[in-house]
N, C-alpha and C. Protein backbone atom coordinates (compact mmCIF):
# COMPACT_ATOMS: atom_id res chain seq x y z
N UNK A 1 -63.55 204.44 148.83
CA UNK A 1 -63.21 204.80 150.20
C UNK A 1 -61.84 205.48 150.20
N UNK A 2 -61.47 206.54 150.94
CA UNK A 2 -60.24 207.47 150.97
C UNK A 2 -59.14 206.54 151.61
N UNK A 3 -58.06 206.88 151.31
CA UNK A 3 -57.01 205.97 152.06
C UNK A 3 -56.67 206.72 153.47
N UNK A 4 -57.12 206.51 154.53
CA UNK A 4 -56.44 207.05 155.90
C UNK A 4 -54.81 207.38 155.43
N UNK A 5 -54.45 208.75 156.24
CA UNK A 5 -52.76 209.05 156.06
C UNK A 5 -52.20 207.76 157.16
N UNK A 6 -51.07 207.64 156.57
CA UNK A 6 -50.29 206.76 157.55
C UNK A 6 -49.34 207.51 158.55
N UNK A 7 -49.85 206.83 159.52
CA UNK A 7 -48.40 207.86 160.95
C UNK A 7 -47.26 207.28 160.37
N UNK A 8 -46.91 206.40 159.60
CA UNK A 8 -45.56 205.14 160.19
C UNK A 8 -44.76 206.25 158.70
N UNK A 9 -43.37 206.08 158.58
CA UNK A 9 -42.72 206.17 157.76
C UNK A 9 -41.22 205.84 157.75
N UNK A 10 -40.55 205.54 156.86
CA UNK A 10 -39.26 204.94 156.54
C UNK A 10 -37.72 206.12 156.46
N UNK A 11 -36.79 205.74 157.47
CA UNK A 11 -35.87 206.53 157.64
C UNK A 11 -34.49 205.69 157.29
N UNK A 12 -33.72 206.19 156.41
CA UNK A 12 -32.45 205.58 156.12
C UNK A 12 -31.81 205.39 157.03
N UNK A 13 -30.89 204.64 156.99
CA UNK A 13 -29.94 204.54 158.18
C UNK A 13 -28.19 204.12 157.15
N UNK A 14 -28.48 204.93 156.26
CA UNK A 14 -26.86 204.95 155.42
C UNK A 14 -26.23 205.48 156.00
N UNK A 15 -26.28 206.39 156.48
CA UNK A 15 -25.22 207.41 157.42
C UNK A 15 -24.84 206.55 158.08
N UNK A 16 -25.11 206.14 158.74
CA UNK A 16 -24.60 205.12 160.08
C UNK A 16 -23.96 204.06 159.55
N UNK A 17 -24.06 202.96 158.57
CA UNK A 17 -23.65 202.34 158.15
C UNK A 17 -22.06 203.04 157.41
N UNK A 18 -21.93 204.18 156.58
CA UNK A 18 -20.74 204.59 155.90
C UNK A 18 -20.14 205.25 156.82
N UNK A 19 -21.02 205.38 158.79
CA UNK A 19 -20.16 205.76 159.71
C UNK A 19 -19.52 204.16 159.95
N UNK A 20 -20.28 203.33 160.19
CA UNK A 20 -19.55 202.11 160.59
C UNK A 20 -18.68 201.54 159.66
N UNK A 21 -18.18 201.44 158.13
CA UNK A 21 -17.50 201.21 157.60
C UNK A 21 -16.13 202.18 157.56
N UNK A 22 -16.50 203.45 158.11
CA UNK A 22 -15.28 204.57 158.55
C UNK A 22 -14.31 203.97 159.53
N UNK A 23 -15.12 203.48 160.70
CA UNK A 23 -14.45 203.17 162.31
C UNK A 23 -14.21 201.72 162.17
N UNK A 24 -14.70 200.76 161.67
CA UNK A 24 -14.35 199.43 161.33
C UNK A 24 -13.52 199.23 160.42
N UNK A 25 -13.47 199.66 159.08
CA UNK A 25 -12.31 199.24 158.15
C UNK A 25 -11.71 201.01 157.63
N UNK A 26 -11.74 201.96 158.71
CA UNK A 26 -11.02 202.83 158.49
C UNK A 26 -10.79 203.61 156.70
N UNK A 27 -12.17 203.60 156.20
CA UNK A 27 -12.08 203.81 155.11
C UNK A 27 -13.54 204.29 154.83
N UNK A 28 -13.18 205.79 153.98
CA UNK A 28 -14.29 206.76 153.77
C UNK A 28 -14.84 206.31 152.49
N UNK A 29 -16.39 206.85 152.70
CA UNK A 29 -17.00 205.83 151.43
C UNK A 29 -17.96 207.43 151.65
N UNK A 30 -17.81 207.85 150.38
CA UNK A 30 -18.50 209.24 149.91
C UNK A 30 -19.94 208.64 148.45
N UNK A 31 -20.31 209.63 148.19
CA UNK A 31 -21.92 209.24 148.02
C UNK A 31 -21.10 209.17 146.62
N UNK A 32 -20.02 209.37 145.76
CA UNK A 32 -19.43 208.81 144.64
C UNK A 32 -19.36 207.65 144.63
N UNK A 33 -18.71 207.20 145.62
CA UNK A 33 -18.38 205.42 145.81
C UNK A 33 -19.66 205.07 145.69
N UNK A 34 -20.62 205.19 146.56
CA UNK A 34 -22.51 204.55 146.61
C UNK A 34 -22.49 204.65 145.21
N UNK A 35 -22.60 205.62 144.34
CA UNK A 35 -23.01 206.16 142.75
C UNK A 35 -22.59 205.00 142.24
N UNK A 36 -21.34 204.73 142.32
CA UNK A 36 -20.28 203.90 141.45
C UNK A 36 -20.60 202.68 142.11
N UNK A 37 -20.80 202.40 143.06
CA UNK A 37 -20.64 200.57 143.32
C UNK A 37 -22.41 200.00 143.35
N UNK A 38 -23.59 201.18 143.08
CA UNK A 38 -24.64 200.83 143.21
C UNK A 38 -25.59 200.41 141.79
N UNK A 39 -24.77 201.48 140.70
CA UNK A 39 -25.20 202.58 139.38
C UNK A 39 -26.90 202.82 139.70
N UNK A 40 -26.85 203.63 141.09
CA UNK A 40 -28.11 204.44 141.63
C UNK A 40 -27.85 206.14 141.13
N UNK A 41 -28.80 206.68 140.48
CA UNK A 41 -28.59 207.80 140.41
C UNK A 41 -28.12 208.71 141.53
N UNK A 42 -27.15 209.94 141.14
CA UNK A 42 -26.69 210.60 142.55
C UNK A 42 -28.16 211.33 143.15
N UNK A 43 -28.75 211.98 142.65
CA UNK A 43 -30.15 212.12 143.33
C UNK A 43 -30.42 211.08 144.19
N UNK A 44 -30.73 209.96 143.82
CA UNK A 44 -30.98 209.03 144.61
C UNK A 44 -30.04 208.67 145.68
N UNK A 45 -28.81 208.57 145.59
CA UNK A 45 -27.58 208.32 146.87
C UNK A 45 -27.75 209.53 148.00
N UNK A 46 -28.00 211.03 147.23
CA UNK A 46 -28.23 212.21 148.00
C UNK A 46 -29.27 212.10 148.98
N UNK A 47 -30.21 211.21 148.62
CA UNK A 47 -31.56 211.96 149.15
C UNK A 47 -31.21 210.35 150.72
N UNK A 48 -30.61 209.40 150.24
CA UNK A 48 -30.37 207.95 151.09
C UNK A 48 -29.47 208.57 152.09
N UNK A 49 -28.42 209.51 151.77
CA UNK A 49 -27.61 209.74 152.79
C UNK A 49 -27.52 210.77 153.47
N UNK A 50 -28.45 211.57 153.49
CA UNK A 50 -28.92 212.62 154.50
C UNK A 50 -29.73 212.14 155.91
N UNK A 51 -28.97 212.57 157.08
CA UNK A 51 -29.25 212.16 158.50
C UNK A 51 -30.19 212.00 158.54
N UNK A 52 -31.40 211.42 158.95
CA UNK A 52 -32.86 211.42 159.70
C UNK A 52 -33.64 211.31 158.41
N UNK A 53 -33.29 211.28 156.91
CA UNK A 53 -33.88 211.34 155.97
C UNK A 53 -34.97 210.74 155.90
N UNK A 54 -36.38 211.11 155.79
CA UNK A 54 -37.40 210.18 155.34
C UNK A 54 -37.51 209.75 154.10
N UNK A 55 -37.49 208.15 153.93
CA UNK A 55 -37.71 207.78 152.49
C UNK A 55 -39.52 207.69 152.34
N UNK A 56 -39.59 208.07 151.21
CA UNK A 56 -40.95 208.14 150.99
C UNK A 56 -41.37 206.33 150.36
N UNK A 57 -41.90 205.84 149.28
CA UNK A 57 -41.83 204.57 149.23
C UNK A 57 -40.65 203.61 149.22
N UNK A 58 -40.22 202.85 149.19
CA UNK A 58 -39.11 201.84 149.56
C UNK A 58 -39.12 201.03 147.75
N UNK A 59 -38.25 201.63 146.92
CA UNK A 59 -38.38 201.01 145.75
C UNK A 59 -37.83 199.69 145.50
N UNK A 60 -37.98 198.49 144.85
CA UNK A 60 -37.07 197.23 145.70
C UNK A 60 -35.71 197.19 145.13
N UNK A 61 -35.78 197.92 143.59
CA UNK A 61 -34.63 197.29 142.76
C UNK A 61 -33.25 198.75 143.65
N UNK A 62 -34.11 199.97 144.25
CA UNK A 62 -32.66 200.88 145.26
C UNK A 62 -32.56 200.14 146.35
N UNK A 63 -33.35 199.37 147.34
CA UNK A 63 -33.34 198.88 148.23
C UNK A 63 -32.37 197.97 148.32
N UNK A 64 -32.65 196.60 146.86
CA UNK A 64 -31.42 195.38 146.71
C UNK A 64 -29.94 196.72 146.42
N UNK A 65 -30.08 197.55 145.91
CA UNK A 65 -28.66 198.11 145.18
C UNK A 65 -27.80 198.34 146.37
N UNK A 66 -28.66 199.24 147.65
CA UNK A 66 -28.04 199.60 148.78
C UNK A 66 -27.51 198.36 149.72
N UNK A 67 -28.79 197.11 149.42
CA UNK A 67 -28.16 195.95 150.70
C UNK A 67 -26.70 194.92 150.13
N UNK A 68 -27.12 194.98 148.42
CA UNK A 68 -25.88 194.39 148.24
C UNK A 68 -24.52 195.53 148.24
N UNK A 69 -24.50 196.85 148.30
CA UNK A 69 -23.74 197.27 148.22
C UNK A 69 -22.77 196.99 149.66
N UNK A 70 -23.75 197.64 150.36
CA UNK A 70 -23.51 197.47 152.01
C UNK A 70 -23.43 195.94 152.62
N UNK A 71 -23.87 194.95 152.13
CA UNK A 71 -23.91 193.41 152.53
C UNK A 71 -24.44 193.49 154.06
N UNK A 72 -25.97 194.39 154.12
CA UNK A 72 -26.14 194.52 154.98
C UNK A 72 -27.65 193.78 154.90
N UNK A 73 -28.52 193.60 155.43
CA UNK A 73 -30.18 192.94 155.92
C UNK A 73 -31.20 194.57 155.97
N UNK A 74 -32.34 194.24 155.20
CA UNK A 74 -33.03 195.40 155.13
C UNK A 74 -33.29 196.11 156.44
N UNK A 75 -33.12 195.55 158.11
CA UNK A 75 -33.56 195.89 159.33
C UNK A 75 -32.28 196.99 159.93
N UNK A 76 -30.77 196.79 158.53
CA UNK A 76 -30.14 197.50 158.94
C UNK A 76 -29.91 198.84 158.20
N UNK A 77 -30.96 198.96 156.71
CA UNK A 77 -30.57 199.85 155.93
C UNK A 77 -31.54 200.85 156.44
N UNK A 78 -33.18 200.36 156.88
CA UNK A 78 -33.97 201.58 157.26
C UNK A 78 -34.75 201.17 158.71
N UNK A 79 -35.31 202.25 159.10
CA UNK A 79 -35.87 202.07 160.50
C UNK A 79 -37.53 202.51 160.19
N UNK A 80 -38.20 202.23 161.10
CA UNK A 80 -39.54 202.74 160.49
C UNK A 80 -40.48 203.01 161.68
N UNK A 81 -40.16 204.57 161.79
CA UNK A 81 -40.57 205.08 162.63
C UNK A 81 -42.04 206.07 162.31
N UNK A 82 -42.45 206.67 163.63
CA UNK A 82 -43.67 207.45 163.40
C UNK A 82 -43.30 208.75 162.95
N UNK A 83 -44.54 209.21 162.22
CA UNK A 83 -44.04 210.33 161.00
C UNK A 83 -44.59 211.57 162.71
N UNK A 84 -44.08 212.47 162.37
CA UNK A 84 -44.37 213.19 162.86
C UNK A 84 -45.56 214.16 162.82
N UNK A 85 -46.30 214.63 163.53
CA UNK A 85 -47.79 215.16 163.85
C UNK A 85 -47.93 216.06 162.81
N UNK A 86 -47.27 216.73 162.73
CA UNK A 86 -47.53 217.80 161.75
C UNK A 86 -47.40 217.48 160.01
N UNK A 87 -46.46 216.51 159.65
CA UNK A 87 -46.74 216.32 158.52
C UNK A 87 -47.76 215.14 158.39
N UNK A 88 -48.57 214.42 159.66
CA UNK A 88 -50.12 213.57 159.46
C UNK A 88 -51.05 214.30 158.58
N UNK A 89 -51.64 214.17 157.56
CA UNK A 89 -53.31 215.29 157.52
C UNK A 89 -54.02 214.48 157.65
């Protein structure tokens, strides 16, 4: 049996977080720092910290790298919204 496409898909929310560590402890955290405090490939930090980014699967061992980096809860690293119509088939 074919797998139905899924509407739902996974959107980072790093931006927001290395905005909230800007305005809360006044200190810039560039996708070097992520590289260095995660040892996530920069491909991988690139593709997490682009605005509105869709993550395609949710891998667990980048997922733990980003929540312990951030000491944040997975509900704050991604959001999981509907994919948009045009990329459904």
């Amino acid at each position: 049996m074919p797998r139905e496409a899924t509407r739902m898909m996974f959107i980072s929310r790093v931006p927001e977080l290395i905005g909230r560590i800007a305005v809360n402890e006044n200190k810039l955290i560039g996708e070097t720092d992520i590289v260095a405090g995660t040892g996530l490939t920069r491909q991988t930090v690139a593709k997490w910290t682009k605005q509105n980014a869709p993550i395609g699967n949710l891998d667990p061992d980048t997922v733990y790298a980003f929540l312990k980096f951030f000491d944040v809860e997975l509900h704050e690293l991604v959001t999981l919204v509907e994919r948009p119509e045009k990329d459904v088939e």
